[in-house]
PDB file of N, CA and C in Angstrom:
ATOM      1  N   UNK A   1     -76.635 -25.550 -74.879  1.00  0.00           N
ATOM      2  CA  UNK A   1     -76.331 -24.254 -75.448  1.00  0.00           C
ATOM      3  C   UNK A   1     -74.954 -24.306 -76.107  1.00  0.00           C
ATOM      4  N   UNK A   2     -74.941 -23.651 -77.469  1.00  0.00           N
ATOM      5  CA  UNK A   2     -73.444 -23.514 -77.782  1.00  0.00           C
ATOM      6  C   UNK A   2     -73.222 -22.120 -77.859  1.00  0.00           C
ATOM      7  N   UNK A   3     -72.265 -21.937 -77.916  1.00  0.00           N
ATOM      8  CA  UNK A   3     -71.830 -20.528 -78.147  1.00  0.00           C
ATOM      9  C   UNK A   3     -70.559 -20.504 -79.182  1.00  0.00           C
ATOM     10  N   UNK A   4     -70.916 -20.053 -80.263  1.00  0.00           N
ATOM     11  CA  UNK A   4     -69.789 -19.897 -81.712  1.00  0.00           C
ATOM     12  C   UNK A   4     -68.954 -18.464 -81.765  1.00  0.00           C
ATOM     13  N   UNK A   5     -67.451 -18.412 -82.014  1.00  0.00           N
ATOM     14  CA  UNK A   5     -67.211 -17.128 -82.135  1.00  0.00           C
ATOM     15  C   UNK A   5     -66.688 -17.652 -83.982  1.00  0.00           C
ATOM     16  N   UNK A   6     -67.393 -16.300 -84.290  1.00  0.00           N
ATOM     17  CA  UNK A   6     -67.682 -16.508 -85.793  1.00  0.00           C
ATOM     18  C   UNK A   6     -66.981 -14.982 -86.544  1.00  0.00           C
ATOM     19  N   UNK A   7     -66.216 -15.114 -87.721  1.00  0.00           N
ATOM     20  CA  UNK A   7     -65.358 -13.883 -87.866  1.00  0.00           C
ATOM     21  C   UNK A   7     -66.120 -13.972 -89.488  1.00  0.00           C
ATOM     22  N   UNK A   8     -66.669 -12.609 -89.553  1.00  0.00           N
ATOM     23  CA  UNK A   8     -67.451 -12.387 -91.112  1.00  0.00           C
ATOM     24  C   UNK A   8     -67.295 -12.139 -91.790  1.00  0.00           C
ATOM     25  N   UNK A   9     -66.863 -11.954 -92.924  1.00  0.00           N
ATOM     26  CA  UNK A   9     -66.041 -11.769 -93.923  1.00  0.00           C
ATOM     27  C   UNK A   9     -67.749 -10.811 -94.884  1.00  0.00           C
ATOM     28  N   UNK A  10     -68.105  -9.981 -94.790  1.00  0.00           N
ATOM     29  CA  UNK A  10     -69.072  -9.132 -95.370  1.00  0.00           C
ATOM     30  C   UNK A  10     -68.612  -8.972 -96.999  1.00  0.00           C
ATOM     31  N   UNK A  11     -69.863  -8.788 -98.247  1.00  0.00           N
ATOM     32  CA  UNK A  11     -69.790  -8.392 -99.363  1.00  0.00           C
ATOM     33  C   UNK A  11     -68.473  -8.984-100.000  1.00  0.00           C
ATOM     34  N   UNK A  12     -68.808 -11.010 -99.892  1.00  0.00           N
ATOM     35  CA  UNK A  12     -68.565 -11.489-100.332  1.00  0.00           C
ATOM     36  C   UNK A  12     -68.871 -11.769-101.976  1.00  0.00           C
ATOM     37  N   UNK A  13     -68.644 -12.415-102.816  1.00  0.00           N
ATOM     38  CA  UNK A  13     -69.095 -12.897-104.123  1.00  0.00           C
ATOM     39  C   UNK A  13     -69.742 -14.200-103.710  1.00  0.00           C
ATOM     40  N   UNK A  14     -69.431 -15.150-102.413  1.00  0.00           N
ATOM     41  CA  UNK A  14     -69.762 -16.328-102.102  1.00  0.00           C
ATOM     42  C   UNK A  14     -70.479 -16.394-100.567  1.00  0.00           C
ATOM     43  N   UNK A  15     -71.572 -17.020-100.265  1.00  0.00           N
ATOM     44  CA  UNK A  15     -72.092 -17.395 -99.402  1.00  0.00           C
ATOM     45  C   UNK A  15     -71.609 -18.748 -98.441  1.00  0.00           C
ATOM     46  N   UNK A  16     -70.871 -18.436 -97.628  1.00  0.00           N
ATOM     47  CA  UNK A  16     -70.348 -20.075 -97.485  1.00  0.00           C
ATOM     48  C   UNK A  16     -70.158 -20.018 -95.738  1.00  0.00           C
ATOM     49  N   UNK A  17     -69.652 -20.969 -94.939  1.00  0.00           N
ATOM     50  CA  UNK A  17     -68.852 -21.235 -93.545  1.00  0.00           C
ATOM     51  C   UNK A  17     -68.149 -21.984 -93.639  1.00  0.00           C
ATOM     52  N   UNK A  18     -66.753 -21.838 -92.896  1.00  0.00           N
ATOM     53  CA  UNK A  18     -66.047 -23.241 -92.846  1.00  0.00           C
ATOM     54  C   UNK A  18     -66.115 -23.063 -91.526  1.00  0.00           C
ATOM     55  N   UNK A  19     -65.306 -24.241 -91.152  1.00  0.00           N
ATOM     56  CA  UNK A  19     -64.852 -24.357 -89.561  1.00  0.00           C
ATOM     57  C   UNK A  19     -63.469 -24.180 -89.507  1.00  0.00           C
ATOM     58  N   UNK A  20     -62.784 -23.601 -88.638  1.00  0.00           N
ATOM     59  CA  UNK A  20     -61.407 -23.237 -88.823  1.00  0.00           C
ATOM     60  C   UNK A  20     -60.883 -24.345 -87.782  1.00  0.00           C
ATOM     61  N   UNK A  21     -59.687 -24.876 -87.711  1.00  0.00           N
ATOM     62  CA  UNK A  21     -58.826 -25.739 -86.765  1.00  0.00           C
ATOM     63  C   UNK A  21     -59.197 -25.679 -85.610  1.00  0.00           C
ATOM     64  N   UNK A  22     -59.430 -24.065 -85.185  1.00  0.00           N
ATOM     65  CA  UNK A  22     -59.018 -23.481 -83.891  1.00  0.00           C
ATOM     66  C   UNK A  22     -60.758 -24.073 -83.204  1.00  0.00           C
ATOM     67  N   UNK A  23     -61.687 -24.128 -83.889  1.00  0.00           N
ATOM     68  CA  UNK A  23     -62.897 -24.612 -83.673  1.00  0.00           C
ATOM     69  C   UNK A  23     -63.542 -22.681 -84.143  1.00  0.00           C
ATOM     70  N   UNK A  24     -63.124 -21.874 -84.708  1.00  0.00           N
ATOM     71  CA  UNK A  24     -64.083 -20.967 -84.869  1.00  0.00           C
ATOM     72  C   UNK A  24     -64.646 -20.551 -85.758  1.00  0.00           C
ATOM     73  N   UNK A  25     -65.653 -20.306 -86.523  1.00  0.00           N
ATOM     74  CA  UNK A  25     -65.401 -20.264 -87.411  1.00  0.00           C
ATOM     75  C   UNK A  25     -65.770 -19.113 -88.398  1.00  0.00           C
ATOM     76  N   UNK A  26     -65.598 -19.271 -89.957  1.00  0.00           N
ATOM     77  CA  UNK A  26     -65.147 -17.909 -90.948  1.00  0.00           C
ATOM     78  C   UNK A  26     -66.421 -18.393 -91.734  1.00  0.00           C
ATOM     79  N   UNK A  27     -67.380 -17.154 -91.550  1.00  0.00           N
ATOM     80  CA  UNK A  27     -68.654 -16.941 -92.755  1.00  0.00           C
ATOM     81  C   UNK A  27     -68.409 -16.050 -93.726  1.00  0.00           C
ATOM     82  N   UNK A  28     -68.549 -16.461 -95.009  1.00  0.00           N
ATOM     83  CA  UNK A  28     -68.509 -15.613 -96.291  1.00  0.00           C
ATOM     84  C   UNK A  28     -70.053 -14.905 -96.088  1.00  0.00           C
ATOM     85  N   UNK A  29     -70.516 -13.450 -96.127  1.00  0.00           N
ATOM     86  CA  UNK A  29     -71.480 -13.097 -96.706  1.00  0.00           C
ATOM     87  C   UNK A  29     -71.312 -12.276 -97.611  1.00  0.00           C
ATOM     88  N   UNK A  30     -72.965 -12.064 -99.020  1.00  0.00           N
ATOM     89  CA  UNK A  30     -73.253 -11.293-100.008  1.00  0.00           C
ATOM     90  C   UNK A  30     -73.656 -10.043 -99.049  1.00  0.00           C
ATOM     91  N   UNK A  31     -73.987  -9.807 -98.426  1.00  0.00           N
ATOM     92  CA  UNK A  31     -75.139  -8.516 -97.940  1.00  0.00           C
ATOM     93  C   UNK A  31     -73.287  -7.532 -97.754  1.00  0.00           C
ATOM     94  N   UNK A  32     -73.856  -6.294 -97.880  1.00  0.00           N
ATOM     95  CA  UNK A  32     -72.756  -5.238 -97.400  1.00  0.00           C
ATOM     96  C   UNK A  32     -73.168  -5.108 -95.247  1.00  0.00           C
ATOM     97  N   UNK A  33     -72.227  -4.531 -94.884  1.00  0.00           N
ATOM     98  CA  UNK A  33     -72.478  -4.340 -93.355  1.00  0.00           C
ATOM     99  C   UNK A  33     -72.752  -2.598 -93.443  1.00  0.00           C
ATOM    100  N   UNK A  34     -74.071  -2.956 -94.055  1.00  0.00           N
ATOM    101  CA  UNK A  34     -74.863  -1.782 -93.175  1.00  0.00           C
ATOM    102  C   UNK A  34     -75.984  -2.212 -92.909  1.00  0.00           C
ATOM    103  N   UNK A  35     -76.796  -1.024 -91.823  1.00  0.00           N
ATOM    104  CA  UNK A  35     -77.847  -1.665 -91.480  1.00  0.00           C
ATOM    105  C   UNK A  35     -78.009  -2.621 -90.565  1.00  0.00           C
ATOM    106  N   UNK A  36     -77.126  -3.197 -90.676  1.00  0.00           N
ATOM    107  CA  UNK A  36     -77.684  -4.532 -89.458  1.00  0.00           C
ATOM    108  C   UNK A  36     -78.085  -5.971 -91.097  1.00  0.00           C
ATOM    109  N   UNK A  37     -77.564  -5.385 -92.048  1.00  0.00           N
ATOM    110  CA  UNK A  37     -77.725  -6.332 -93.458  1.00  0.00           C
ATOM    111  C   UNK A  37     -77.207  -7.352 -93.025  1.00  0.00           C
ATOM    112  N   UNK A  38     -75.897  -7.513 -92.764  1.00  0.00           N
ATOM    113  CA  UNK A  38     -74.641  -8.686 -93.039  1.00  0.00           C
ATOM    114  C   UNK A  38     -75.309  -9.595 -91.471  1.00  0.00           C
ATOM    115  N   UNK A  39     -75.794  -8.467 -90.516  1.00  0.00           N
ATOM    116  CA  UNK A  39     -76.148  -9.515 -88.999  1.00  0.00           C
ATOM    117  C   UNK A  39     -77.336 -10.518 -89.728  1.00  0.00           C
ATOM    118  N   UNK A  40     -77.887 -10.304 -90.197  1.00  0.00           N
ATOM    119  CA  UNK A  40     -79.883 -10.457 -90.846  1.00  0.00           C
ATOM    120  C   UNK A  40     -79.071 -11.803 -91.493  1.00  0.00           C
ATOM    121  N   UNK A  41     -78.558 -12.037 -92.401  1.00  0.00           N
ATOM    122  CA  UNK A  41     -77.753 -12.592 -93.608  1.00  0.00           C
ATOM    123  C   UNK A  41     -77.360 -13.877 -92.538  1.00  0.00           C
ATOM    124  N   UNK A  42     -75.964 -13.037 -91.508  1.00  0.00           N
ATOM    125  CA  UNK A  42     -75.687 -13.956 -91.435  1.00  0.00           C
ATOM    126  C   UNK A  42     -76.616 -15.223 -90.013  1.00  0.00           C
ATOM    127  N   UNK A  43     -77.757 -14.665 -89.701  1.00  0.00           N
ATOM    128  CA  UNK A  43     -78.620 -15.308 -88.309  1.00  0.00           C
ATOM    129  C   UNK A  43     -79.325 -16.211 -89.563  1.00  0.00           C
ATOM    130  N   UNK A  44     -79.489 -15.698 -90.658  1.00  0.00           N
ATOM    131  CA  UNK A  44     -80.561 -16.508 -91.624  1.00  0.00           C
ATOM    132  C   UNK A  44     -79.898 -17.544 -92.129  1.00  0.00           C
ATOM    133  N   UNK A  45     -78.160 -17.551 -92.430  1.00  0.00           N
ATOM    134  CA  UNK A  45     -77.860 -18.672 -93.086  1.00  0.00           C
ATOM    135  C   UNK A  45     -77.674 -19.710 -91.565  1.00  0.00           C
ATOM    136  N   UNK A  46     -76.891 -18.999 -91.044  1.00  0.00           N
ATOM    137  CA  UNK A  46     -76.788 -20.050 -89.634  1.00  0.00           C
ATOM    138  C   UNK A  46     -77.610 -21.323 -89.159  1.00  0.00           C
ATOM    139  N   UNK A  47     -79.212 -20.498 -89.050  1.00  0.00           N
ATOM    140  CA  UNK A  47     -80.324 -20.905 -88.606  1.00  0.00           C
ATOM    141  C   UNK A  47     -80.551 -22.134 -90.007  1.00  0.00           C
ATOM    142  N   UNK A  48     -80.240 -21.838 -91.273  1.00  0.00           N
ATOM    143  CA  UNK A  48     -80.709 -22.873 -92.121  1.00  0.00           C
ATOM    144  C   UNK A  48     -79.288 -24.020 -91.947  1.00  0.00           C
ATOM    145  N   UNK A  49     -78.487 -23.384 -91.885  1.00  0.00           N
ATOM    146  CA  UNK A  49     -77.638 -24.949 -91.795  1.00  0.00           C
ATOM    147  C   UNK A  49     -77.509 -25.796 -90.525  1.00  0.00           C
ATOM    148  N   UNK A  50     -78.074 -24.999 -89.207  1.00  0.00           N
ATOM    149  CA  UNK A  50     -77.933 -25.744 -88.130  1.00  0.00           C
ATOM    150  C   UNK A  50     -79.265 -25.855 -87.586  1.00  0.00           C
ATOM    151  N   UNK A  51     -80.275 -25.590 -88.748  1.00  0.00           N
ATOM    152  CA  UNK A  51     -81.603 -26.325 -88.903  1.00  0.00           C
ATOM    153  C   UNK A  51     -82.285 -26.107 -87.424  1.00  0.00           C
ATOM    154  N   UNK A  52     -81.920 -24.619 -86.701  1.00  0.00           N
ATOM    155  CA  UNK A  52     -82.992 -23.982 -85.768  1.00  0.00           C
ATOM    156  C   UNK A  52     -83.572 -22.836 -86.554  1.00  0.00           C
ATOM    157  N   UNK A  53     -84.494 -22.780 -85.306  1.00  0.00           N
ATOM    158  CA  UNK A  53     -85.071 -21.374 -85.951  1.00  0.00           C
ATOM    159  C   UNK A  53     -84.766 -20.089 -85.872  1.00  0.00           C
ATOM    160  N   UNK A  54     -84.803 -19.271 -86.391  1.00  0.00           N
ATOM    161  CA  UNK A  54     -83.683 -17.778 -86.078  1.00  0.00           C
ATOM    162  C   UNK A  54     -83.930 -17.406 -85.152  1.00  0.00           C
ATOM    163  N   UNK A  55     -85.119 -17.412 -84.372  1.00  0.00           N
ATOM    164  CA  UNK A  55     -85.311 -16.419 -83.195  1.00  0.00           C
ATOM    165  C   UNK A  55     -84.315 -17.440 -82.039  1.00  0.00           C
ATOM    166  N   UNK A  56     -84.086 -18.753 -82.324  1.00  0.00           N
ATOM    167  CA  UNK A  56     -82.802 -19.234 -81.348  1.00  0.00           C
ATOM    168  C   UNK A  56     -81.374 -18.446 -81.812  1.00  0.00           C
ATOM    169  N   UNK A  57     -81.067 -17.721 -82.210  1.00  0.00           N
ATOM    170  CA  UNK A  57     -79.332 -17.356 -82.760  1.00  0.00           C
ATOM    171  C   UNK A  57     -79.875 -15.858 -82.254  1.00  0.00           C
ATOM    172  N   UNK A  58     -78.697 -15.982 -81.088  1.00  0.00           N
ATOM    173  CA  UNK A  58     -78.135 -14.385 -80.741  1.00  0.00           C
ATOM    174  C   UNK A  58     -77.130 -13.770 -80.842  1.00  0.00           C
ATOM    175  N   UNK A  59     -76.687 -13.105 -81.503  1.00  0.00           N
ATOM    176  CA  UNK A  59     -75.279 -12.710 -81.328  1.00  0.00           C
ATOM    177  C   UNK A  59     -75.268 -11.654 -79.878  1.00  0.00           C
ATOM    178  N   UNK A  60     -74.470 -12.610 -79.335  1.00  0.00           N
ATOM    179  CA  UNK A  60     -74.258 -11.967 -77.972  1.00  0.00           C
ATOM    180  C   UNK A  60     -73.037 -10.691 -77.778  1.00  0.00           C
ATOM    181  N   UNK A  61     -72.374 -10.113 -78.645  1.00  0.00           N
ATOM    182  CA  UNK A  61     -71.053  -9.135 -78.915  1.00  0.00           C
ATOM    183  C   UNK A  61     -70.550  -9.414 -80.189  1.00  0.00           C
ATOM    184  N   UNK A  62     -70.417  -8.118 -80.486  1.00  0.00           N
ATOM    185  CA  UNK A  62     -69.770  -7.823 -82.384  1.00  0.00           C
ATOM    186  C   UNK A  62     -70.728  -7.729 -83.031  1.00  0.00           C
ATOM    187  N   UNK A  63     -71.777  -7.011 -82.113  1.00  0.00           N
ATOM    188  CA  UNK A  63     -73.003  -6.428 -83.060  1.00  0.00           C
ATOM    189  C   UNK A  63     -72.439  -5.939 -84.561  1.00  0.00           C
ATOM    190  N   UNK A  64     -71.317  -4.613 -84.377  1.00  0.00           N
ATOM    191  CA  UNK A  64     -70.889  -3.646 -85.122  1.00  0.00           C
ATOM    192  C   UNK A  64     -69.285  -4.014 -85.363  1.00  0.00           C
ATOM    193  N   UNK A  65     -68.908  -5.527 -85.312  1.00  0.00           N
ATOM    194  CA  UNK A  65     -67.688  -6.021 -85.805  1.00  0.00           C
ATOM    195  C   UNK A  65     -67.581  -7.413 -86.377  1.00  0.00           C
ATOM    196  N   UNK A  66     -66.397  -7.346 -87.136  1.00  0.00           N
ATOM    197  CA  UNK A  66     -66.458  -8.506 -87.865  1.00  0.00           C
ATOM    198  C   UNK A  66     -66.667  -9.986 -86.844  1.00  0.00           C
ATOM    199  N   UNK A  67     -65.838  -9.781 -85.928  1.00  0.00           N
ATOM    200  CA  UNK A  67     -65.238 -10.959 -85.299  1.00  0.00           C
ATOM    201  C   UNK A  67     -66.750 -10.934 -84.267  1.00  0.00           C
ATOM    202  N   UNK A  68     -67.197 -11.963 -83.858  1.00  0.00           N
ATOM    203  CA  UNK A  68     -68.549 -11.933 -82.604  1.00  0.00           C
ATOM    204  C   UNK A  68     -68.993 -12.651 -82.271  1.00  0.00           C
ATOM    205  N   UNK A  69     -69.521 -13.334 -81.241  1.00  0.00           N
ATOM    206  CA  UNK A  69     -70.218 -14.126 -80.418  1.00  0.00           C
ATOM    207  C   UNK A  69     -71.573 -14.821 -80.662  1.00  0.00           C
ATOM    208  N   UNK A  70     -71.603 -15.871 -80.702  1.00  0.00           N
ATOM    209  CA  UNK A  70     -72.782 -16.434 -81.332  1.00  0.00           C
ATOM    210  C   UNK A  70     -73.569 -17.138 -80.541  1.00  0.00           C
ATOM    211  N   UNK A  71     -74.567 -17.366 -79.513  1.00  0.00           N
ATOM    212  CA  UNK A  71     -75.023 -17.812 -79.185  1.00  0.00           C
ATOM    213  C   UNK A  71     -76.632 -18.744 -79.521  1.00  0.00           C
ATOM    214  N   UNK A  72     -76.485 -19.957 -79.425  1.00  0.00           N
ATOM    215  CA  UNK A  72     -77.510 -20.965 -79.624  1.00  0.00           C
ATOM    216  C   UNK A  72     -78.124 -21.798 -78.560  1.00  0.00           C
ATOM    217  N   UNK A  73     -78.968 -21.281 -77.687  1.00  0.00           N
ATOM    218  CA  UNK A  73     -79.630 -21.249 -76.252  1.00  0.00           C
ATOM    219  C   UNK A  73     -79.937 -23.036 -76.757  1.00  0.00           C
ATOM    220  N   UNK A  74     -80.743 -23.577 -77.905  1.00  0.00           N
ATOM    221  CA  UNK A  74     -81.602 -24.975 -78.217  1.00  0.00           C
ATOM    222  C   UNK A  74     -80.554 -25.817 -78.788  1.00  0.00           C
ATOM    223  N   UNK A  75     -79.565 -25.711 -78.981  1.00  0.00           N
ATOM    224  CA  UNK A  75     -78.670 -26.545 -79.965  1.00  0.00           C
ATOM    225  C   UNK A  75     -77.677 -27.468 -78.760  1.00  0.00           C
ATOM    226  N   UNK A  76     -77.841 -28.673 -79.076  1.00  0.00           N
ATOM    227  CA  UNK A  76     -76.739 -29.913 -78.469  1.00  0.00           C
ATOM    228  C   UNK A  76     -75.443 -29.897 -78.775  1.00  0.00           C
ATOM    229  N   UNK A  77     -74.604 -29.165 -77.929  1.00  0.00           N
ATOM    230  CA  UNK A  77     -73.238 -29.155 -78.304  1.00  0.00           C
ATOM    231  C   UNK A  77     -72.414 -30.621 -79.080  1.00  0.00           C
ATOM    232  N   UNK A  78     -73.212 -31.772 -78.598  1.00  0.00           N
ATOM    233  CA  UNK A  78     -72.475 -33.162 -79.113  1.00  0.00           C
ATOM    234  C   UNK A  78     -73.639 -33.422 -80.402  1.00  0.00           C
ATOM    235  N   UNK A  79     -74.239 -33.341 -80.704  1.00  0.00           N
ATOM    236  CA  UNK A  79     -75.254 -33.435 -81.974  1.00  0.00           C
ATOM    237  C   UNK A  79     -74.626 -33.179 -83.089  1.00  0.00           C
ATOM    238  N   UNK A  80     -73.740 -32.182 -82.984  1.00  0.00           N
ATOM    239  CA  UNK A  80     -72.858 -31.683 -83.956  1.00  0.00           C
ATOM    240  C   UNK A  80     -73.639 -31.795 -85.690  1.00  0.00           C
ATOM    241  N   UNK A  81     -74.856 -30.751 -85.971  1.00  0.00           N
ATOM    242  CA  UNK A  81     -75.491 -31.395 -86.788  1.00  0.00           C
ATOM    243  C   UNK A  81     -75.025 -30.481 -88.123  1.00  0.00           C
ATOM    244  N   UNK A  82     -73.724 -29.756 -87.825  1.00  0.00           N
ATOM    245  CA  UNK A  82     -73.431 -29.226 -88.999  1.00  0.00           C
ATOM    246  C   UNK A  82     -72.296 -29.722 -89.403  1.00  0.00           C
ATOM    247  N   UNK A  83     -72.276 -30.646 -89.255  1.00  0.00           N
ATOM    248  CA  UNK A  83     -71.416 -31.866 -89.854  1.00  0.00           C
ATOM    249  C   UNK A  83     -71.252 -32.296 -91.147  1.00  0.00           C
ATOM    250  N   UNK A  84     -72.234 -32.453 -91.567  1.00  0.00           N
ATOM    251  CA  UNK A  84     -72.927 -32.504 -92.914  1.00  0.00           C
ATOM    252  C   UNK A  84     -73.847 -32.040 -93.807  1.00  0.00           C
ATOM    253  N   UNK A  85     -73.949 -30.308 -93.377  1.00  0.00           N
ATOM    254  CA  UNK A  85     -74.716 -29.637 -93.537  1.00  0.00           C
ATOM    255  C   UNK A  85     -73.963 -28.740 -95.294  1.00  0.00           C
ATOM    256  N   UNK A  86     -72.760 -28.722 -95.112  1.00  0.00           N
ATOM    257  CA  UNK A  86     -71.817 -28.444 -96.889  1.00  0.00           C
ATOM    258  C   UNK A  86     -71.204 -27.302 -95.944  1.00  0.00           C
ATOM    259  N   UNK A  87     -71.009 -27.431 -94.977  1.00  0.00           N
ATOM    260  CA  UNK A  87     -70.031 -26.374 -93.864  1.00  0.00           C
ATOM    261  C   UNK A  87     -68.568 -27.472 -94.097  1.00  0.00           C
ATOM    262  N   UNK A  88     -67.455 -26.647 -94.591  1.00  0.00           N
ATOM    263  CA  UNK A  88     -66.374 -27.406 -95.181  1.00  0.00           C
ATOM    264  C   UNK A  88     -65.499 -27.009 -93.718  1.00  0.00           C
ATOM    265  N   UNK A  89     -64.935 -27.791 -93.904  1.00  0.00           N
ATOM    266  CA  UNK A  89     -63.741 -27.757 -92.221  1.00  0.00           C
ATOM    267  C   UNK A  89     -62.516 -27.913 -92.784  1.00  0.00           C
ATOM    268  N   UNK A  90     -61.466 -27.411 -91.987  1.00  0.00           N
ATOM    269  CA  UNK A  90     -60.373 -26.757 -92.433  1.00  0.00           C
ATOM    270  C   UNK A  90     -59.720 -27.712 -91.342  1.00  0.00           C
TER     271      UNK A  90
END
């Protein structure tokens, strides 16, 4: 299981993630944060770059904030498969 704390940067111009130093990391999304848009956006890009399936990605807290908890119940913390996924690290 990993667990990501991930800070969202909503109604971006760019779709992107890096990894920050600290190990946490900063998602660009297009969707605005309503609705539950920017959560949808961001479980869908997640799931394609760390190549599970969405119904594995929970955000476990920060439903309704930028900054929030990411949980991945199927994912190998040492697999590290977003390595080379175009997730740029800082």
């Amino acid at each position: 299981m990993v667990i990501l704390s991930v800070k969202v940067k909503p109604n971006s111009k760019r779709q992107s993630i890096r990894i920050e130093p600290d190990g946490s990391w900063t998602v660009w999304l297009r969707s605005p944060p309503v609705e539950g848009k920017a959560n949808q956006e961001l479980i869908k890009l997640l799931a394609q770059q760390l190549k599970v399936p969405k119904s594995q990605i929970l955000i476990k807290s920060g439903i309704c904030a930028r900054n929030k908890r990411v949980e991945i119940p199927d994912l190998d913390p040492l697999s590290r498969p977003y390595s080379s996924n175009g997730i740029e690290s800082r």
